[in-house]
N, C-alpha and C. Protein backbone atom coordinates (compact mmCIF):
# COMPACT_ATOMS: atom_id res chain seq x y z
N UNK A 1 0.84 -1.21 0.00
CA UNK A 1 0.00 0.00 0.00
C UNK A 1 0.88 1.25 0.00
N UNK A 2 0.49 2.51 -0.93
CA UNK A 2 1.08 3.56 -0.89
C UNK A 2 0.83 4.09 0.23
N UNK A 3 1.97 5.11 0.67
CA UNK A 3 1.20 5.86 2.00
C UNK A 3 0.70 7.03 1.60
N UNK A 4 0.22 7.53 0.35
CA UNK A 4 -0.48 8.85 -0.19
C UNK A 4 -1.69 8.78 1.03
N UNK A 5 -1.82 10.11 1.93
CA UNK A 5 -2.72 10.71 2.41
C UNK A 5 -3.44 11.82 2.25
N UNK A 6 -3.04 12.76 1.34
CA UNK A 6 -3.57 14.22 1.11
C UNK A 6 -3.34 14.04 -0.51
N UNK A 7 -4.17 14.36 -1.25
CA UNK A 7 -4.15 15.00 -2.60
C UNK A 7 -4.59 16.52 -2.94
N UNK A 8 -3.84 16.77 -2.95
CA UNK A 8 -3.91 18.30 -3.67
C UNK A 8 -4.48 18.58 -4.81
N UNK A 9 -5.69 19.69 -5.42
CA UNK A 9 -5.56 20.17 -6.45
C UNK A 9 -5.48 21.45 -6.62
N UNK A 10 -4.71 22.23 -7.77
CA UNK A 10 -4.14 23.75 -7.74
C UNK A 10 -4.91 24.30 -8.51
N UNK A 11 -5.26 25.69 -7.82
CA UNK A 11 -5.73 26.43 -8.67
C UNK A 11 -6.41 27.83 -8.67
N UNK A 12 -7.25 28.68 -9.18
CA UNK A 12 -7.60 29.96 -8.07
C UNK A 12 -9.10 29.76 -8.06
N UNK A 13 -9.19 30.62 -7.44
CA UNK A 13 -10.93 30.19 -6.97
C UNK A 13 -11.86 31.01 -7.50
N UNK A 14 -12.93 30.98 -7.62
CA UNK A 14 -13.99 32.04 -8.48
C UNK A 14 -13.90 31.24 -9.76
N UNK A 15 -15.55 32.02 -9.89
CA UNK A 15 -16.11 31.50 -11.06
C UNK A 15 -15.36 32.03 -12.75
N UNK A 16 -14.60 33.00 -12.24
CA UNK A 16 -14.01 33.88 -13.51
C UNK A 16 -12.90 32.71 -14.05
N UNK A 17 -12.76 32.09 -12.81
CA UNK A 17 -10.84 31.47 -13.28
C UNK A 17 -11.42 29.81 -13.78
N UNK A 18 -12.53 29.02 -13.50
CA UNK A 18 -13.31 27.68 -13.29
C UNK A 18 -13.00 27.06 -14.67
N UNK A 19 -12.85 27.94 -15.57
CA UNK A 19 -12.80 26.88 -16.82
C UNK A 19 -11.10 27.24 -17.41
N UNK A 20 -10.52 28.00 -16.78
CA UNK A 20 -8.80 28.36 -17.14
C UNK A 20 -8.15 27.78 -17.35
N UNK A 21 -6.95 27.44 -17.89
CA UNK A 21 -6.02 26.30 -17.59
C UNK A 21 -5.56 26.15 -16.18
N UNK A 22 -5.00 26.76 -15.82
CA UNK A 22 -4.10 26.87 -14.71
C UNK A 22 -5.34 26.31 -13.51
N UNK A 23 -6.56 26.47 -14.12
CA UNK A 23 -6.98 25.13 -12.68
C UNK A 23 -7.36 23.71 -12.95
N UNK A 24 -6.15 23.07 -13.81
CA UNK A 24 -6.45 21.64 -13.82
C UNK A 24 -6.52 21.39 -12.88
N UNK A 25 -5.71 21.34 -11.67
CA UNK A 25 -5.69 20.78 -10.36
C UNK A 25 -6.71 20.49 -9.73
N UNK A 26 -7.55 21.93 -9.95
CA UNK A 26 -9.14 21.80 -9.46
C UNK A 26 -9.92 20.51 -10.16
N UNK A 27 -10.00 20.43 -11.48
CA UNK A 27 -10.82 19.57 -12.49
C UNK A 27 -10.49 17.79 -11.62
N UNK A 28 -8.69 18.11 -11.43
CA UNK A 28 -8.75 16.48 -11.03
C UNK A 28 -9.35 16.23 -10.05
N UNK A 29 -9.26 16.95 -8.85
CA UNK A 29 -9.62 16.93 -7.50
C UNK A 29 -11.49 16.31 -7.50
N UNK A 30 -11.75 17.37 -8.43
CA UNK A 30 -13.03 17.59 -8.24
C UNK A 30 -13.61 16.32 -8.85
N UNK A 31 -12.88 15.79 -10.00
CA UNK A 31 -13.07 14.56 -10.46
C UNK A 31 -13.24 13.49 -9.41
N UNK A 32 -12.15 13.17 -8.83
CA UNK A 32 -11.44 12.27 -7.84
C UNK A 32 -12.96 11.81 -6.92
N UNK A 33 -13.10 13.41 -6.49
CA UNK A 33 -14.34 13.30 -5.52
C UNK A 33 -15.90 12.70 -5.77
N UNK A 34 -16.17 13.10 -6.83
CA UNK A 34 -17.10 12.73 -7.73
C UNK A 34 -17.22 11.35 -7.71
N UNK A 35 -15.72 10.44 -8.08
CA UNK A 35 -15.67 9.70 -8.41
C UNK A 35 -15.51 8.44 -7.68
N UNK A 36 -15.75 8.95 -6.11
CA UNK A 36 -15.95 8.71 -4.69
C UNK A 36 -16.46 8.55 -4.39
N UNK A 37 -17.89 9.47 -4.78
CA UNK A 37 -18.83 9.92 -4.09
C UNK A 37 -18.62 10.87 -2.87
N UNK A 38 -17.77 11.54 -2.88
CA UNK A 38 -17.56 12.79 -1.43
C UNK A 38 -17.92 14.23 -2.28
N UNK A 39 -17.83 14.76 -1.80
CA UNK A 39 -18.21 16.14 -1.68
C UNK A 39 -17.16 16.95 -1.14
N UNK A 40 -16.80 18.23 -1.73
CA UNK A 40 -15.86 18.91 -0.93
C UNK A 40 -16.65 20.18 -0.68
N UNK A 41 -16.23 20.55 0.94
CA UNK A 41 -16.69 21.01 1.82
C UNK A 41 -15.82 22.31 1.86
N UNK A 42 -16.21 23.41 2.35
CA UNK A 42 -15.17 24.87 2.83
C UNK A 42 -14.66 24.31 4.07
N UNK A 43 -13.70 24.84 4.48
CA UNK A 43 -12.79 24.33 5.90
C UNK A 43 -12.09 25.87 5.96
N UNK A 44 -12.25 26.40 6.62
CA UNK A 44 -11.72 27.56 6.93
C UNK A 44 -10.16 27.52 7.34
N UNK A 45 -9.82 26.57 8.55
CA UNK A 45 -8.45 26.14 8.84
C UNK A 45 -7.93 25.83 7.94
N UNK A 46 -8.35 25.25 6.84
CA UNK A 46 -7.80 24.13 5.76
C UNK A 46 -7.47 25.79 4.58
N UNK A 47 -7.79 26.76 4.83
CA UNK A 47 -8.07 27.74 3.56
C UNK A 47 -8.31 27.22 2.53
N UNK A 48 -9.19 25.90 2.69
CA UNK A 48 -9.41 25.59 0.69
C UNK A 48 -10.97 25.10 1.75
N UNK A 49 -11.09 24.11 0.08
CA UNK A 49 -12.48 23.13 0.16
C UNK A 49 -11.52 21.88 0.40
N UNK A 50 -12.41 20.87 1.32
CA UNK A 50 -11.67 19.51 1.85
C UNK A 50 -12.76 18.61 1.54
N UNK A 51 -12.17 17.30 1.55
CA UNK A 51 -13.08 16.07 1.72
C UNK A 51 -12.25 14.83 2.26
N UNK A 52 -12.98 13.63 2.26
CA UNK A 52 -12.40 12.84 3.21
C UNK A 52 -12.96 11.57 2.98
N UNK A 53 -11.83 10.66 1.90
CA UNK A 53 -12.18 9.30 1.76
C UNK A 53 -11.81 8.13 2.46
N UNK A 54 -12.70 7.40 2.88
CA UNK A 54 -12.09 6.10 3.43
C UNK A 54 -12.43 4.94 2.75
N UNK A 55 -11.78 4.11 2.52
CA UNK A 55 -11.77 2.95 1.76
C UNK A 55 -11.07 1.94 2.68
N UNK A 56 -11.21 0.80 3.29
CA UNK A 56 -10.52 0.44 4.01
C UNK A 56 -9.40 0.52 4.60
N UNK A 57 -8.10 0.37 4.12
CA UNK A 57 -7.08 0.72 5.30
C UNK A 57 -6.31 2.34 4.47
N UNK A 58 -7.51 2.65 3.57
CA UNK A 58 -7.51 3.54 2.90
C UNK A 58 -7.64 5.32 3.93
N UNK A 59 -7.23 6.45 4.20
CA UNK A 59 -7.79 7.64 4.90
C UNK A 59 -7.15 8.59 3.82
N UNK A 60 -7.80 9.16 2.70
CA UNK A 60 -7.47 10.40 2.30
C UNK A 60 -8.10 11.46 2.40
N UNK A 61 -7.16 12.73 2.46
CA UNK A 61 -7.64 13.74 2.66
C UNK A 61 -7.50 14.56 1.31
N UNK A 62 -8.66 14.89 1.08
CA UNK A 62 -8.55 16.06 -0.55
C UNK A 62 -8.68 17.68 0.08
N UNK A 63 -7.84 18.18 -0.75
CA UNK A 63 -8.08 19.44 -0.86
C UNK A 63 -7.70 20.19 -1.72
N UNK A 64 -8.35 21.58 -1.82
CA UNK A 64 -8.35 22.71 -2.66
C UNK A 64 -8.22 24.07 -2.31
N UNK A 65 -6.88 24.01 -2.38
CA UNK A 65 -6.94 25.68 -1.68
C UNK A 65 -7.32 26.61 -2.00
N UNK A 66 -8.28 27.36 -1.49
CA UNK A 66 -9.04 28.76 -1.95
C UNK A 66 -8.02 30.23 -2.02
N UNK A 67 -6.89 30.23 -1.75
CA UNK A 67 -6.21 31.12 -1.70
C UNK A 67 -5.13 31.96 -2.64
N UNK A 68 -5.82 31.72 -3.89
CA UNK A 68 -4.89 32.09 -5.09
C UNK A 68 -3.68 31.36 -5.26
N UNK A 69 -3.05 31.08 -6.52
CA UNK A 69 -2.39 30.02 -6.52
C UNK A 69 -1.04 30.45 -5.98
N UNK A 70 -0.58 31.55 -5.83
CA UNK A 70 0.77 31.85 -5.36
C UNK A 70 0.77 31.57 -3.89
N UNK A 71 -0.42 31.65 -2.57
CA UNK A 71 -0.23 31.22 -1.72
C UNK A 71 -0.84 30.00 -1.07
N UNK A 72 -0.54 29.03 -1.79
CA UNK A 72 -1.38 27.55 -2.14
C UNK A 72 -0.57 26.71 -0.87
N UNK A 73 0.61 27.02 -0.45
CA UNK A 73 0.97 25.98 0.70
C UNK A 73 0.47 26.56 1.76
N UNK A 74 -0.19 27.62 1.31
CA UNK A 74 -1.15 28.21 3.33
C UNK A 74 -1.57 26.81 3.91
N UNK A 75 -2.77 26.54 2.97
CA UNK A 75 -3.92 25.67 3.19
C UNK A 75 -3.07 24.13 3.23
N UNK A 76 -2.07 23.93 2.23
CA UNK A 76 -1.26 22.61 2.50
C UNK A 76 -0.87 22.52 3.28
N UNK A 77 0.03 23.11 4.34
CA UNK A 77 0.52 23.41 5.33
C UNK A 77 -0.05 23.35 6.58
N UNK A 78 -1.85 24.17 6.38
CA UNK A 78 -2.36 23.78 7.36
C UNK A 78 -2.70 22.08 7.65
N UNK A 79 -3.04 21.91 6.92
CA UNK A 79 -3.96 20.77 6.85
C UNK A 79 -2.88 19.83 7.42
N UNK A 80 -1.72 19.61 6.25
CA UNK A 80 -0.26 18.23 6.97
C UNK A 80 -0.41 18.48 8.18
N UNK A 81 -0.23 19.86 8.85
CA UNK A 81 0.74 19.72 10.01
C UNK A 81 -0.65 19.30 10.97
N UNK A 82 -1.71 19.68 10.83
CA UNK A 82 -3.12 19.01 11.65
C UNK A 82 -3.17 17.90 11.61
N UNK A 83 -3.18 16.99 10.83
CA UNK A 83 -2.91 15.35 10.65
C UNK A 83 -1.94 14.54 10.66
N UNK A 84 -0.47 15.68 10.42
CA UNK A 84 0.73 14.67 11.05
C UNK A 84 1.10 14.31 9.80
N UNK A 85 0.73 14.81 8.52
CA UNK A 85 0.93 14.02 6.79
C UNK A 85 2.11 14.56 6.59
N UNK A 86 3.22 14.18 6.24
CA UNK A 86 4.71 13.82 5.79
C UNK A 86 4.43 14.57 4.27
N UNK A 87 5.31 15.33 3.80
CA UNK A 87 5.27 15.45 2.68
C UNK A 87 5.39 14.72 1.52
N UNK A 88 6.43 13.10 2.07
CA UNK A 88 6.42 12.42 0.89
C UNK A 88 4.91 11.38 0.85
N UNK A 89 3.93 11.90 1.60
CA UNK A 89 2.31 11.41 1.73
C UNK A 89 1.72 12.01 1.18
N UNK A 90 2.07 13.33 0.04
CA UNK A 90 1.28 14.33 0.02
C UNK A 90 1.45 14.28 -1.87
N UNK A 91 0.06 14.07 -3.01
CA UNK A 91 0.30 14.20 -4.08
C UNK A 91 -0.18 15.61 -4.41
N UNK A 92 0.28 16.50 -5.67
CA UNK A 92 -0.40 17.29 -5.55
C UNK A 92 -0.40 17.38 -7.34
N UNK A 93 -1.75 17.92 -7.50
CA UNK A 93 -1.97 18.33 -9.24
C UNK A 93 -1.94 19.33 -9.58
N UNK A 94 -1.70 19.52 -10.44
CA UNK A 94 -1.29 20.98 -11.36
C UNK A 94 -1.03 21.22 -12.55
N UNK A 95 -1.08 22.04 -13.17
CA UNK A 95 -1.10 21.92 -14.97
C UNK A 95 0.39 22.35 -15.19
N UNK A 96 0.44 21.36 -16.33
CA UNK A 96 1.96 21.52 -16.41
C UNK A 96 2.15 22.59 -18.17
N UNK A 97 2.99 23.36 -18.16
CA UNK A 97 3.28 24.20 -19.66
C UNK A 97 3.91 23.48 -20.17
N UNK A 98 4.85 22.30 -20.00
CA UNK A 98 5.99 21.97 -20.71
C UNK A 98 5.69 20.55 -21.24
N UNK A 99 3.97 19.99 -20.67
CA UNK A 99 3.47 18.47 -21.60
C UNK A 99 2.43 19.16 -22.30
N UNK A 100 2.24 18.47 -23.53
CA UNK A 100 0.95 18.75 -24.10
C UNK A 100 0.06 18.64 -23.54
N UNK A 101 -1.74 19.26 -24.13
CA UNK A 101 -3.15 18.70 -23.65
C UNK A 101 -2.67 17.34 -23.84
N UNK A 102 -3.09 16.54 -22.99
CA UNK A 102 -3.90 15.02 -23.54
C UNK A 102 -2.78 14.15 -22.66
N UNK A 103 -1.83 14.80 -22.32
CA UNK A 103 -1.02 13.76 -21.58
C UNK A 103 -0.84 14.41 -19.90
N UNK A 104 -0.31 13.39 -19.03
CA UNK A 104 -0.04 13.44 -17.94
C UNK A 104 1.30 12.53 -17.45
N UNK A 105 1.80 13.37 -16.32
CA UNK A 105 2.82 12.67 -15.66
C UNK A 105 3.12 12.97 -14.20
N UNK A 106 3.73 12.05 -13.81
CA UNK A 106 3.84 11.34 -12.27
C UNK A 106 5.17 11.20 -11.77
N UNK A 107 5.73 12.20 -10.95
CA UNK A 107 7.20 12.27 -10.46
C UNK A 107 6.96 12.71 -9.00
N UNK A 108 8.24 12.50 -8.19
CA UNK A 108 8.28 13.08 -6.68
C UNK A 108 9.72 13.46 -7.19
N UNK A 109 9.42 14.59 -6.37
CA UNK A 109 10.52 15.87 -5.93
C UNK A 109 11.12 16.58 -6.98
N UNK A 110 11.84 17.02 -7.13
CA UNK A 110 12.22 18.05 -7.78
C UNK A 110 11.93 19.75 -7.59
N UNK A 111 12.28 20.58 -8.43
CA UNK A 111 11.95 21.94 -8.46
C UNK A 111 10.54 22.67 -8.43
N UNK A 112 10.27 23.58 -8.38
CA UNK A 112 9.19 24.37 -8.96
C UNK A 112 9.03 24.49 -10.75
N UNK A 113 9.89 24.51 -10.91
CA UNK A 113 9.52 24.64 -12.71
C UNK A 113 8.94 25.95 -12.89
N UNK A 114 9.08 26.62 -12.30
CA UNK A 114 8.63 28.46 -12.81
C UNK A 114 7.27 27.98 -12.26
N UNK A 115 6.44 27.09 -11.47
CA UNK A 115 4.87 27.22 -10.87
C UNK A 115 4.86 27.70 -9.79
N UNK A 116 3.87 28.97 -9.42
CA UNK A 116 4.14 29.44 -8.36
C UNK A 116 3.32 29.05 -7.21
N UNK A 117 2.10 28.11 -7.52
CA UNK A 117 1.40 26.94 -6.65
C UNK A 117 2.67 26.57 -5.88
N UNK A 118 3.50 25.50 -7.02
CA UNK A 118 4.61 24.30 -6.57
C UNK A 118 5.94 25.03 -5.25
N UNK A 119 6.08 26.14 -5.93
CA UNK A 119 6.68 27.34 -5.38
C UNK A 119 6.85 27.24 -3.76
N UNK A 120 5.39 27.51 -3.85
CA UNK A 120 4.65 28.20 -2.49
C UNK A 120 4.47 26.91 -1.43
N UNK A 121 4.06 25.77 -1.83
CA UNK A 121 4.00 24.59 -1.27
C UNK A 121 5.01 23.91 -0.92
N UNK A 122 6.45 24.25 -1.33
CA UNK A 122 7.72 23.87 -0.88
C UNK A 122 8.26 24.75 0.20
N UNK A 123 8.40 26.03 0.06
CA UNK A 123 8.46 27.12 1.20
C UNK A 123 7.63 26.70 2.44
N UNK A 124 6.29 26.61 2.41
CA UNK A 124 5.75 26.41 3.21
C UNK A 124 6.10 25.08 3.86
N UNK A 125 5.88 24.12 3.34
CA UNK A 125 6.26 22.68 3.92
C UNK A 125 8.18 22.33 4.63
N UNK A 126 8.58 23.28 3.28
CA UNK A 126 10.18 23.16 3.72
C UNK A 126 10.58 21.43 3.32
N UNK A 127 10.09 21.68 2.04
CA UNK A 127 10.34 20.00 1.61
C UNK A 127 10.07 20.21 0.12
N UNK A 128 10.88 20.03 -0.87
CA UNK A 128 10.25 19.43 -2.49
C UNK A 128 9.72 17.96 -2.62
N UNK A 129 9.79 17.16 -1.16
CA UNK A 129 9.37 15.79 -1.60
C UNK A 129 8.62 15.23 -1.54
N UNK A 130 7.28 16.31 -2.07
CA UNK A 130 5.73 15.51 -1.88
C UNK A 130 5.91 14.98 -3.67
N UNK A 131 4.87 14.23 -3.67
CA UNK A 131 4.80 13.70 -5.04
C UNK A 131 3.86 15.15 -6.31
N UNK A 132 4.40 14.74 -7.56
CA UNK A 132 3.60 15.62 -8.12
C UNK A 132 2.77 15.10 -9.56
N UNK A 133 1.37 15.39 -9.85
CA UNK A 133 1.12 15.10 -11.01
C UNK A 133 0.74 15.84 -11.85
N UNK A 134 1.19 16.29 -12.68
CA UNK A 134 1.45 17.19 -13.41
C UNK A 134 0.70 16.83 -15.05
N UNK A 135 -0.42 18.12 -14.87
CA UNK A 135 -1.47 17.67 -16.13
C UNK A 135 -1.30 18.74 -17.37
N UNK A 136 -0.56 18.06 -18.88
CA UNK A 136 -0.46 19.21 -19.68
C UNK A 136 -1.35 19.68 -20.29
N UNK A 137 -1.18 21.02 -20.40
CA UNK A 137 -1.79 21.77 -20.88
C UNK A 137 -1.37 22.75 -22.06
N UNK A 138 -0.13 22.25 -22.76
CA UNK A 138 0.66 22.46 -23.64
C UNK A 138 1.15 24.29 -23.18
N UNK A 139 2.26 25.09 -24.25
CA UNK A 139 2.83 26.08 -24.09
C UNK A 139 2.40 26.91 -25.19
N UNK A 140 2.44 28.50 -24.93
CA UNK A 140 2.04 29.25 -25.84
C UNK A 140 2.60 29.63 -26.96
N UNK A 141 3.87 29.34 -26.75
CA UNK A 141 5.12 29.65 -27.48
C UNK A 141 6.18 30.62 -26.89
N UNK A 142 5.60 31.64 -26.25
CA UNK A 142 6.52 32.43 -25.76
C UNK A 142 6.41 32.54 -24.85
N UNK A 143 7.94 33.19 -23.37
CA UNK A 143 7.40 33.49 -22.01
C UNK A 143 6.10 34.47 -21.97
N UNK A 144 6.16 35.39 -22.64
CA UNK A 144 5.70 36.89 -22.82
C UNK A 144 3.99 36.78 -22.84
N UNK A 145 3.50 35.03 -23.28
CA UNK A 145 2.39 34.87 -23.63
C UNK A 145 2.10 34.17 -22.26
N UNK A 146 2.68 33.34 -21.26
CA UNK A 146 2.36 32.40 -20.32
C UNK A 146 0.93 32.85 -19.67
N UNK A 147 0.67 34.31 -19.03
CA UNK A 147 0.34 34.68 -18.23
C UNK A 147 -1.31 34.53 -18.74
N UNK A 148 -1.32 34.66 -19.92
CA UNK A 148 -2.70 35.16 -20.47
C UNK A 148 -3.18 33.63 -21.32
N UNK A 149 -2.16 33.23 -21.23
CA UNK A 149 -2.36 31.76 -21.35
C UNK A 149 -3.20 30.78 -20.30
N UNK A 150 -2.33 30.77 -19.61
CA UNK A 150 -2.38 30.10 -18.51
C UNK A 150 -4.10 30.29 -17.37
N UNK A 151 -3.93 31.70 -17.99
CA UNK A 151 -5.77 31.99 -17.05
C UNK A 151 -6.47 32.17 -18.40
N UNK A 152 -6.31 31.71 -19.45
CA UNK A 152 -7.58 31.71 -20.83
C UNK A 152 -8.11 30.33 -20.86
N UNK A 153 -8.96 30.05 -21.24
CA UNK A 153 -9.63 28.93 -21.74
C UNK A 153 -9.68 28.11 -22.53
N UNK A 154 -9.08 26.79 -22.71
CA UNK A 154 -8.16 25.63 -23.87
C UNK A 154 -9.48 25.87 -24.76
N UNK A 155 -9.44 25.80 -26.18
CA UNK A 155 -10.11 24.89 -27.30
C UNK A 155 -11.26 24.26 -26.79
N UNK A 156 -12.25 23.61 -27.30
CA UNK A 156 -12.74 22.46 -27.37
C UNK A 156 -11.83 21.32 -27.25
N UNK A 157 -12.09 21.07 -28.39
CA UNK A 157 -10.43 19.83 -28.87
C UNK A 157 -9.73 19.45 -27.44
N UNK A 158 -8.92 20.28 -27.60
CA UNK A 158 -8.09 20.47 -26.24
C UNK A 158 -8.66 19.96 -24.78
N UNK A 159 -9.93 20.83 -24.30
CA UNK A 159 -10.18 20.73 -23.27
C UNK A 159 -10.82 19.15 -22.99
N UNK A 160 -11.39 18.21 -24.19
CA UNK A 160 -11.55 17.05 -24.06
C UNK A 160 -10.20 16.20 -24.17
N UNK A 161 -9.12 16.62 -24.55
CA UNK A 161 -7.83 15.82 -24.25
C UNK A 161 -7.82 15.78 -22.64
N UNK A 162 -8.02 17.21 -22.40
CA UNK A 162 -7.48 17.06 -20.50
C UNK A 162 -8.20 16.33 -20.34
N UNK A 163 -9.35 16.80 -20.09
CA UNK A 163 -11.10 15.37 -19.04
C UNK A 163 -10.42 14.56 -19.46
N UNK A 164 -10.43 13.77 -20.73
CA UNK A 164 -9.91 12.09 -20.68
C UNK A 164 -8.81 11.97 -19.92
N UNK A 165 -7.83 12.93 -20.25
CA UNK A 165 -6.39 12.92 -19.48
C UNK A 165 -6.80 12.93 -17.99
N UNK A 166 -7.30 13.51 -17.25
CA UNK A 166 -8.14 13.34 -16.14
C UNK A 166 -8.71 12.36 -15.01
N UNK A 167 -9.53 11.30 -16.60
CA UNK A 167 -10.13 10.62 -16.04
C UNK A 167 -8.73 9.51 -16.12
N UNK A 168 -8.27 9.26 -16.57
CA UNK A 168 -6.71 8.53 -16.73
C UNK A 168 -6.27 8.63 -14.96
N UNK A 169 -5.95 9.99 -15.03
CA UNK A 169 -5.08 10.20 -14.24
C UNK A 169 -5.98 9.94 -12.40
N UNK A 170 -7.07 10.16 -12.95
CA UNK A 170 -7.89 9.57 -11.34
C UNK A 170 -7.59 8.00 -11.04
N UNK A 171 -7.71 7.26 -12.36
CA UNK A 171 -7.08 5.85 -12.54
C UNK A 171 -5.60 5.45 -11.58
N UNK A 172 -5.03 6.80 -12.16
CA UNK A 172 -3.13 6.30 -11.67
C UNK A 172 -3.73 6.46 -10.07
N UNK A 173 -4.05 7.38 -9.53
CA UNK A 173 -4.27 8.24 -8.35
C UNK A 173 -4.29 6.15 -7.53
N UNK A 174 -5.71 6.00 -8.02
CA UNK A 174 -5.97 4.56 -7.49
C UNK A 174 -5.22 3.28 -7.15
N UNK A 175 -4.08 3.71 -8.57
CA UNK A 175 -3.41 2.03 -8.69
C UNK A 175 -2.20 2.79 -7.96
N UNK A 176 -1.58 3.79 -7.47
CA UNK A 176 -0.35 4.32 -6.55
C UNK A 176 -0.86 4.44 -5.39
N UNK A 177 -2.39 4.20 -4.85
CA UNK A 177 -2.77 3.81 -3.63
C UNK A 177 -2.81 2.10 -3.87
N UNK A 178 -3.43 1.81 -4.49
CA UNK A 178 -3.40 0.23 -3.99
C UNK A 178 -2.54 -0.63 -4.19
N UNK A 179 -1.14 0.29 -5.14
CA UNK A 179 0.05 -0.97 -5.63
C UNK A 179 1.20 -0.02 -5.46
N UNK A 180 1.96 0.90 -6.10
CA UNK A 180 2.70 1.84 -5.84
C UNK A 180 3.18 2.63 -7.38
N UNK A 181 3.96 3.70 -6.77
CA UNK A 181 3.95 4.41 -8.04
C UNK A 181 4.22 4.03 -9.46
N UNK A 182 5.26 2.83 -9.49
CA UNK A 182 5.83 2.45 -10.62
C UNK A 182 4.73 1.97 -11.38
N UNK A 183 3.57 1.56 -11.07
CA UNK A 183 1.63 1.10 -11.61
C UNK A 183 1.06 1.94 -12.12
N UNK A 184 1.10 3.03 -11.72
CA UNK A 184 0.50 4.45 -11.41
C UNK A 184 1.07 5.05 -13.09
N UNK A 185 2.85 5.41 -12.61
CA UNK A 185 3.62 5.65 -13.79
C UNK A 185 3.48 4.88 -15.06
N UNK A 186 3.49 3.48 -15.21
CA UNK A 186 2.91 2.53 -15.98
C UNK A 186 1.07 3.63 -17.07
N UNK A 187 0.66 2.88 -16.47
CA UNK A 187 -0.83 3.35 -17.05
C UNK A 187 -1.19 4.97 -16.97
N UNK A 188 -0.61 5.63 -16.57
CA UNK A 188 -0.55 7.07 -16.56
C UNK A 188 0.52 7.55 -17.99
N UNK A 189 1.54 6.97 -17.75
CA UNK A 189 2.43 7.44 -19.37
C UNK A 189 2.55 7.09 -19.98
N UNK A 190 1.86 5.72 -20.47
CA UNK A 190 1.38 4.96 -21.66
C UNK A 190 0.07 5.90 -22.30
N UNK A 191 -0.67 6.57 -21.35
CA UNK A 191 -1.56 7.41 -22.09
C UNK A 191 -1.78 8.53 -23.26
N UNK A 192 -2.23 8.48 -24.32
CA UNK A 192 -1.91 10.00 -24.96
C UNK A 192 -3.37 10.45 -25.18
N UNK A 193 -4.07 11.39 -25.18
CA UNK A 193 -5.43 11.50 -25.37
C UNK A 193 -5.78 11.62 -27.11
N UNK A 194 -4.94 12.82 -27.31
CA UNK A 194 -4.97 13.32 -28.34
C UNK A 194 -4.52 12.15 -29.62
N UNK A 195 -4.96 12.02 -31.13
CA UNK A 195 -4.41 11.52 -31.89
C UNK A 195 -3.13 11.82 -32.23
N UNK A 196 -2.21 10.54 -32.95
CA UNK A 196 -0.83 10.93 -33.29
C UNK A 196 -0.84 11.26 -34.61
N UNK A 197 -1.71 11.89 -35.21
CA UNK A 197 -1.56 12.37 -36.63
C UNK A 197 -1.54 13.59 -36.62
């Protein structure tokens, strides 16, 4: 059994930002839950929305921090240090610039990568070694474009690469709880949504 206890999803809050790129994190989360049957709840301590699955020797904790994405380890931060969750217990999602729509990937530790979610959640924790899954959302071409990118709204096309990519990636979420990551990594990066033509 993995010891994943907290899943993270990134992103900003309000209805203006709901269909943006930059809140895949939200889409998985919200998936995840759905796909549970839980509900996520406001938690004020938590500064996001939380929920809370149990599956037999299963206890996760979801959340979504409500606090704009630059100060996203508030609410991470709160929550670990209330439950005692280890950072390398902790997955977190987020849209990545540097994979295409339609694919996803599954690593622990490393840098921020210019995300200022990932950023903020290492400062705060004082650790890069929570796990991360990282959902693309392809690049604009230039730095100069990221910004207006990143909070605009994918395609059609596109935005059905992520959901499938999504629903994939709720898949890995499952098989790195019930077997471990190398399962997870398996059926998560064998995936491509999009056609190869």
């Amino acid at each position: 059994m993995s010891t994943i206890r907290l899943l993270v999803g990134l992103g900003n809050p309000g209805p203006e930002y709901s269909q943006t790129r930059h809140n895949a994190g939200f889409w998985l989360v919200e998936a995840y839950a759905r796909q549970h049957a839980v509900s996520l709840q406001p938690e004020s301590k938590f500064f996001g929305h939380t929920a809370r699955i149990q599956r037999g020797a299963l206890d996760l904790r979801l959340l979504m921090p409500m606090t704009y994405m630059n100060r996203s380890g508030q609410g991470v931060a709160a929550l670990a240090n209330f439950y005692k969750i280890k950072p390398e217990e902790i997955l977190v999602a987020y849209d990545e610039l540097d994979l295409p729509p339609g694919t996803a990937k599954l690593k622990t530790g490393g840098g921020a990568g210019g995300h200022n979610g990932i950023k903020d959640i290492i400062a705060q924790l004082g650790s890069p070694d929570f796990h991360r899954l990282r959902i693309g959302i392809g690049h604009p071409g230039h730095k100069s474009q990221v910004t207006g990118f990143v909070l605009g709204k994918a395609p059609a096309l596109e935005q059905s690469w992520m959901d499938d990519t999504i629903a994939q990636a709720c898949r890995s979420i499952d098989l790195l709880i019930e077997q471990d990551m190398r399962a997870a990594q398996q059926h998560l990066h064998s995936f491509k949504a999009q056609s190869e033509s």
